[in-house]
N, C-alpha and C. Protein backbone atom coordinates (compact mmCIF):
# COMPACT_ATOMS: atom_id res chain seq x y z
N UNK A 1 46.18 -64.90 -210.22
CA UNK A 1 47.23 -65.91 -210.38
C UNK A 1 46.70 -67.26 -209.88
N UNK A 2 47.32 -68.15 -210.59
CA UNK A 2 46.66 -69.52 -209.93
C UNK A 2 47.42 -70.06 -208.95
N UNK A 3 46.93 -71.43 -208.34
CA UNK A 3 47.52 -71.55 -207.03
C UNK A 3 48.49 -72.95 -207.59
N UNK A 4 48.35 -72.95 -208.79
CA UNK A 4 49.49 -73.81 -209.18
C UNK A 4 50.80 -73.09 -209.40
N UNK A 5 51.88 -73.54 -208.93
CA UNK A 5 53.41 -73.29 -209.32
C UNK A 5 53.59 -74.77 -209.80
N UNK A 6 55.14 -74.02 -210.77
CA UNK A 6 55.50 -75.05 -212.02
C UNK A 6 57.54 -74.39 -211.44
N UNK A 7 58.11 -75.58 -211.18
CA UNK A 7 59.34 -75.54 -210.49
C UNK A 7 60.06 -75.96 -211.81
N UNK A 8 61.01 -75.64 -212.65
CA UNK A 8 62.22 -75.38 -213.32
C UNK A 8 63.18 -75.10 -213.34
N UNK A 9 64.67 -75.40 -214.04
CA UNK A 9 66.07 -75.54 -213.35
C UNK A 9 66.37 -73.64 -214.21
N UNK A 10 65.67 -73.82 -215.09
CA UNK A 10 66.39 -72.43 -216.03
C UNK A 10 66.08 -71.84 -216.74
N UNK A 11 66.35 -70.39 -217.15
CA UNK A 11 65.48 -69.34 -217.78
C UNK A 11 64.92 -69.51 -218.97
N UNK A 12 65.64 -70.63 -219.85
CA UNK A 12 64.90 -71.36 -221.36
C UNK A 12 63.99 -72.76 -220.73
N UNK A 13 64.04 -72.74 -219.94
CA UNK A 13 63.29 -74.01 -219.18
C UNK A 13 61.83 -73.10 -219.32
N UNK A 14 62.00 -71.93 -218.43
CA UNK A 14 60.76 -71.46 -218.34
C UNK A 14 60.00 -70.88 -219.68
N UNK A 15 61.18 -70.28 -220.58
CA UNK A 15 60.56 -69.61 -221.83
C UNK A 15 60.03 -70.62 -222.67
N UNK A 16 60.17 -72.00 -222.69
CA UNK A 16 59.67 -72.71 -223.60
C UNK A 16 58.58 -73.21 -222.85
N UNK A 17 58.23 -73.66 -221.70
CA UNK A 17 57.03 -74.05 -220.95
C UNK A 17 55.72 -73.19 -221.09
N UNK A 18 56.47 -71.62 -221.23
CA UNK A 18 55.37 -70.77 -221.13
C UNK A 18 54.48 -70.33 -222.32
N UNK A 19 55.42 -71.13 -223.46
CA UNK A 19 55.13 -70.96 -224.46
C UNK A 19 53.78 -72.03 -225.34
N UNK A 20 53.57 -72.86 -224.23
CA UNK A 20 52.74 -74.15 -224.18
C UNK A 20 51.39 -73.91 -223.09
N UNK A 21 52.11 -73.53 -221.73
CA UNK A 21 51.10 -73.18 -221.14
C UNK A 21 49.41 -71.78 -221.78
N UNK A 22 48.48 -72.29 -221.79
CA UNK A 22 47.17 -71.21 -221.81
C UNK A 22 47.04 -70.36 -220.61
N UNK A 23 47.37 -70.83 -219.46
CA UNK A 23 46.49 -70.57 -217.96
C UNK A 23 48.13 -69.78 -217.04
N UNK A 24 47.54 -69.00 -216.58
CA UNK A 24 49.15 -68.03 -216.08
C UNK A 24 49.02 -69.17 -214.75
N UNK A 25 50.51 -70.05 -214.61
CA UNK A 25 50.65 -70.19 -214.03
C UNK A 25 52.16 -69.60 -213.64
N UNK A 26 52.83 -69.45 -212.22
CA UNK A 26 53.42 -68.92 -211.47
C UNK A 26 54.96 -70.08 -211.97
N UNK A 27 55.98 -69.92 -212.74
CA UNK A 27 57.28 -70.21 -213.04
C UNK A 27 58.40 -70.20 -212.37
N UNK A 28 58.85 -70.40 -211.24
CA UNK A 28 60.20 -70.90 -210.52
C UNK A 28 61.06 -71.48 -210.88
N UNK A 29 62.11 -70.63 -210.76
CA UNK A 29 63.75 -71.28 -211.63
C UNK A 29 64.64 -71.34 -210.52
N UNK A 30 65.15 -72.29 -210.63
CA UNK A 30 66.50 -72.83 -209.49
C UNK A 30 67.23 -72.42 -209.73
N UNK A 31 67.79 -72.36 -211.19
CA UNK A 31 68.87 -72.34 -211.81
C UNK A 31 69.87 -73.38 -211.56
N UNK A 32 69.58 -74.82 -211.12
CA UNK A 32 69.92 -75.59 -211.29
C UNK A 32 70.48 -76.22 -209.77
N UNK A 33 70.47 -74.96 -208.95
CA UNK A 33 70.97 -76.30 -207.57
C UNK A 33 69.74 -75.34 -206.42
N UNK A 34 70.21 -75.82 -205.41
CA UNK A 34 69.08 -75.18 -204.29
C UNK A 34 69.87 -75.38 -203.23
N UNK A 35 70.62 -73.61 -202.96
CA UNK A 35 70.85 -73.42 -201.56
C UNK A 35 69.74 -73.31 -200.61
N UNK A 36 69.96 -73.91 -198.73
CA UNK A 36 69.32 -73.43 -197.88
C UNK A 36 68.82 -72.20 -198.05
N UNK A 37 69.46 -71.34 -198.16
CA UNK A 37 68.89 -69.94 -198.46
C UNK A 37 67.59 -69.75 -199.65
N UNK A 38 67.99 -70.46 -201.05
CA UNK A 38 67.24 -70.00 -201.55
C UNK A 38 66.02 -71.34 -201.52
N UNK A 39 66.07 -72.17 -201.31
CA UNK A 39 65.14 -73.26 -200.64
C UNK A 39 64.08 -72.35 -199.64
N UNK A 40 64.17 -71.31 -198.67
CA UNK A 40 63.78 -71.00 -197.79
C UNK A 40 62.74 -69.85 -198.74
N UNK A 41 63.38 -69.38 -199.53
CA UNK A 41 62.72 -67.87 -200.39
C UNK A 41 61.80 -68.61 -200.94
N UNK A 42 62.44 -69.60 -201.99
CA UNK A 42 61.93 -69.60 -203.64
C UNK A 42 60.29 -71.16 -202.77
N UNK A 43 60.82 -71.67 -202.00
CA UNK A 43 60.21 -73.25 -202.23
C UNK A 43 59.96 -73.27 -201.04
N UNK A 44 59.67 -72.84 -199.73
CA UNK A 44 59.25 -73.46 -198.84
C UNK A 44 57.61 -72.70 -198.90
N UNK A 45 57.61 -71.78 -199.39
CA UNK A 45 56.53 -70.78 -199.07
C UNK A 45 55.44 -71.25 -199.96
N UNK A 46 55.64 -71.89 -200.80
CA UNK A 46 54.65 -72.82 -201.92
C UNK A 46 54.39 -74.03 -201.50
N UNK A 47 54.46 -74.51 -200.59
CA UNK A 47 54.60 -76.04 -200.01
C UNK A 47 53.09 -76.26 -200.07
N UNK A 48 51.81 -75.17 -199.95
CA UNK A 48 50.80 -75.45 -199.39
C UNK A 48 50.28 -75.77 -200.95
N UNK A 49 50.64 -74.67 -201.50
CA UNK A 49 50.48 -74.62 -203.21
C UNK A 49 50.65 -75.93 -204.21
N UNK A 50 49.65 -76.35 -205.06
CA UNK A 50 49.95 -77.11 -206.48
C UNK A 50 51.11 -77.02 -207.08
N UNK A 51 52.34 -77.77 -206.26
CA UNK A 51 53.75 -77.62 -206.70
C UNK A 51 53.98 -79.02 -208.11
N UNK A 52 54.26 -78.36 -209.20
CA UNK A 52 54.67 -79.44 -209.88
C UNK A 52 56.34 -79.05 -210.52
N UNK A 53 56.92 -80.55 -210.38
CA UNK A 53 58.43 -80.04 -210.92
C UNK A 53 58.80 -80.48 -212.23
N UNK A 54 59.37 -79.64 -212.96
CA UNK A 54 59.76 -80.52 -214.23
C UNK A 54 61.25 -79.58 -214.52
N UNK A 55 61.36 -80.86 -214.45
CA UNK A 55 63.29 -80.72 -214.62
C UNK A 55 64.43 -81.29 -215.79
N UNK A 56 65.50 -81.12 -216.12
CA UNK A 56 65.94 -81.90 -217.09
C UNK A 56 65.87 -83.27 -216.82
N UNK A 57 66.09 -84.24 -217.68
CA UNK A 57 66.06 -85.67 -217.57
C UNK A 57 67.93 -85.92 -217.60
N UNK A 58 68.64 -85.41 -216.78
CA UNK A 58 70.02 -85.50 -217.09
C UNK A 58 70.36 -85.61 -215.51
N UNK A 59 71.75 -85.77 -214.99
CA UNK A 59 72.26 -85.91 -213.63
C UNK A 59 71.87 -85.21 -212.91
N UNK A 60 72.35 -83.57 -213.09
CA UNK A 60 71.84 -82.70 -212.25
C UNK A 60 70.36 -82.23 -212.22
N UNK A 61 69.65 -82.81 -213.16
CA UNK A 61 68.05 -82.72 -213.29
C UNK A 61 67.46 -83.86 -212.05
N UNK A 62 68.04 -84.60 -212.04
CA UNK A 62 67.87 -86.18 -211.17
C UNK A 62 67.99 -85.49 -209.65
N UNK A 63 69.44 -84.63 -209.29
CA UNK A 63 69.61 -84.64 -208.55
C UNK A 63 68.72 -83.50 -207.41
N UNK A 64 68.30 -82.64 -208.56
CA UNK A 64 67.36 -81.41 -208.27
C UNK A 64 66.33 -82.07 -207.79
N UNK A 65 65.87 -82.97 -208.52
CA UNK A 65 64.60 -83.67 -208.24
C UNK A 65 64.29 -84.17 -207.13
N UNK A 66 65.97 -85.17 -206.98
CA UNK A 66 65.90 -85.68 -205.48
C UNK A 66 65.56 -85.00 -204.28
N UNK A 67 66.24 -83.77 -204.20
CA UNK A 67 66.26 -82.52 -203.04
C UNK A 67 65.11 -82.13 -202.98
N UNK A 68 64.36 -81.97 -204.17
CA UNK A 68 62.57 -81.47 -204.67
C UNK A 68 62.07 -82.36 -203.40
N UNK A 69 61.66 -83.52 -204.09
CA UNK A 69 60.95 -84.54 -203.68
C UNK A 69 61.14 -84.86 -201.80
N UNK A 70 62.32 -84.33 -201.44
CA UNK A 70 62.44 -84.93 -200.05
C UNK A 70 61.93 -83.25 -199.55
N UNK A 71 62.27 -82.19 -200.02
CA UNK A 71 61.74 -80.73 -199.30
C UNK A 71 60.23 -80.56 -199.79
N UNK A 72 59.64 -81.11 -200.45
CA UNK A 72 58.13 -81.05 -201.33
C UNK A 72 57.47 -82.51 -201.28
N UNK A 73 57.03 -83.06 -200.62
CA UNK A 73 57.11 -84.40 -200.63
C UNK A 73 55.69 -84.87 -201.50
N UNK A 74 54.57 -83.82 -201.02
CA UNK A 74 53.67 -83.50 -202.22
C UNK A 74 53.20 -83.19 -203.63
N UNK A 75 54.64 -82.74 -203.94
CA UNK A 75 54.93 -82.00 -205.35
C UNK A 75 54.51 -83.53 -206.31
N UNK A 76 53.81 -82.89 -207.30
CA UNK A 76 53.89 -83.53 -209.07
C UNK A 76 54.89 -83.62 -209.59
N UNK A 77 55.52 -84.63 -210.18
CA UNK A 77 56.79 -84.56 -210.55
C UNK A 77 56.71 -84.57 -211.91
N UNK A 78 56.83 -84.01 -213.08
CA UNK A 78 56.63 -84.23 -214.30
C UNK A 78 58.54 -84.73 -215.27
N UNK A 79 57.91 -85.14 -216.32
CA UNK A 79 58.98 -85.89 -216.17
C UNK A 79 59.52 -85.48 -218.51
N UNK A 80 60.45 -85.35 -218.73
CA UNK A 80 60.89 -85.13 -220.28
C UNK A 80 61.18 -86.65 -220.84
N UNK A 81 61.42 -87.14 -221.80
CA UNK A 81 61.93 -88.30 -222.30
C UNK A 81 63.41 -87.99 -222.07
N UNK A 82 64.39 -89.32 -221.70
CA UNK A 82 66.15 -88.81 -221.68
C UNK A 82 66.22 -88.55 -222.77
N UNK A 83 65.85 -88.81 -224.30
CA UNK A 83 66.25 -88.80 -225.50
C UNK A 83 66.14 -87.20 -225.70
N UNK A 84 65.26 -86.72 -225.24
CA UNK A 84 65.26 -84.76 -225.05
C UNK A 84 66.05 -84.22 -224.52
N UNK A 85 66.70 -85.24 -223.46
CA UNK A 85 67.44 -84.69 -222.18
C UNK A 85 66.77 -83.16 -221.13
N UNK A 86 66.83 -82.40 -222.10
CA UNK A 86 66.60 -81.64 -221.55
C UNK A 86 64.91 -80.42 -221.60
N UNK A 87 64.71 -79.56 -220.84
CA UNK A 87 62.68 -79.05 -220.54
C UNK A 87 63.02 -78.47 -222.42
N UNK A 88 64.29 -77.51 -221.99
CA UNK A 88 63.75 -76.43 -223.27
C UNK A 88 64.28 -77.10 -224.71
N UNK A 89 64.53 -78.43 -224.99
CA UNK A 89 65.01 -78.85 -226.51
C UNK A 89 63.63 -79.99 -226.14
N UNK A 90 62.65 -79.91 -225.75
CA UNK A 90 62.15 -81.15 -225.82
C UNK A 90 60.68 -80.21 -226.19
N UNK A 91 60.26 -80.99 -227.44
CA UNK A 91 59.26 -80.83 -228.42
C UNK A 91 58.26 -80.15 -227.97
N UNK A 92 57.43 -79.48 -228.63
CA UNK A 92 56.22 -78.65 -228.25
C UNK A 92 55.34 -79.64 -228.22
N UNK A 93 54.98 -80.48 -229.04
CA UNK A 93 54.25 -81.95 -228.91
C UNK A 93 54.05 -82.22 -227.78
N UNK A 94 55.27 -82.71 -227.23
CA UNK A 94 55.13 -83.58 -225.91
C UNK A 94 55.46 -83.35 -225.01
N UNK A 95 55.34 -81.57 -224.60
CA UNK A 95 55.63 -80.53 -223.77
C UNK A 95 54.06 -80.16 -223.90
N UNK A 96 53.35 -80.39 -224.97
CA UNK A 96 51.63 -80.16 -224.81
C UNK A 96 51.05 -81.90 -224.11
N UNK A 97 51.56 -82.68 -224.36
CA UNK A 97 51.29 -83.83 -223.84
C UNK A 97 51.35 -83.89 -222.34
N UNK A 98 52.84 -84.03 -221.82
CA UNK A 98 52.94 -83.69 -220.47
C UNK A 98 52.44 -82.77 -219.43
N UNK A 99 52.41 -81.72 -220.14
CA UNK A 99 51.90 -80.55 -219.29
C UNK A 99 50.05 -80.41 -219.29
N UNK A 100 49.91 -80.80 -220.53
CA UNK A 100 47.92 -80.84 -220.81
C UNK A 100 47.53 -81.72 -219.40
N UNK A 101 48.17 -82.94 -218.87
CA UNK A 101 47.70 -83.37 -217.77
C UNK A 101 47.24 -82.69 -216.31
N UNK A 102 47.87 -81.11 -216.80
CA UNK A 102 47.91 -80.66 -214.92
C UNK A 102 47.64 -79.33 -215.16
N UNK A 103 47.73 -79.02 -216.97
CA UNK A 103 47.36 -77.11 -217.36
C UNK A 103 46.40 -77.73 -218.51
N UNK A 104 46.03 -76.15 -218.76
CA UNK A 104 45.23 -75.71 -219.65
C UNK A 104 46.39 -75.51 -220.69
N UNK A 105 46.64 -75.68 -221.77
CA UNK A 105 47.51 -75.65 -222.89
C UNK A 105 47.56 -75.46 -224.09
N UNK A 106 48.77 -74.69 -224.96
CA UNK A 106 47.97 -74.65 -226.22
C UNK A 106 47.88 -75.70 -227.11
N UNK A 107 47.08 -75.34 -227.95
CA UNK A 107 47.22 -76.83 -229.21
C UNK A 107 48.10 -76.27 -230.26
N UNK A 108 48.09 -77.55 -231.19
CA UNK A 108 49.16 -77.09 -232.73
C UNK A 108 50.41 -75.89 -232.79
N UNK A 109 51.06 -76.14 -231.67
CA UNK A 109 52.06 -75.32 -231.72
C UNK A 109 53.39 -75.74 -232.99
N UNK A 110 53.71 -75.08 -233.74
CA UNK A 110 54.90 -75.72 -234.58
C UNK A 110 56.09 -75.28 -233.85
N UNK A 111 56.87 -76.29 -233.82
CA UNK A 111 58.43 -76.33 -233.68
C UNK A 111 59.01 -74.85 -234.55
């Protein structure tokens, strides 16, 4: 397994990422908020780890982010266009664009 983790709000968040990614990296789902509790399980224990986050580009994507960024202060933040709004409606294109910066990825994926 690699020592990169890839932080996501939700279970089509992850199925479409993985579907881009080449290189097994390690997939974490919030499911959209982050109790103390699960802050302590899912995200503190990766802190040392290649944390990158990619989240929706919408309120509660913003707000995930915020909490990310102040508990991960290291983390990669990767980022969707708002016009996608959201990880899993936003193009294989530029889901190979974004992500090719920090993975190994596939090419010519069709929609």
């Amino acid at each position: 397994m690699s020592d990169k983790i890839l932080i996501v709000e939700g279970k089509s968040d992850r199925k479409r990422v993985k579907q881009v990614l080449k290189e097994q990296v390690e997939i974490i789902c919030t499911y959209g908020t982050l109790s103390d509790e699960k802050l302590e399980e899912l995200i503190l224990p990766v802190e040392e780890l290649d944390v990158y986050i990619f989240v929706d580009a919408d309120e509660s994507g913003e707000k995930l982010r915020k909490q990310l960024k102040h508990e991960l202060p290291n983390a990669t933040h990767l980022y969707t266009e708002k016009e996608y709004g959201q990880v899993e409606t936003t193009p294989f294109h530029y889901l190979t664009e974004v992500l090719g910066e920090h993975f190994q990825v596939e090419e010519n994926l069709n929609e």
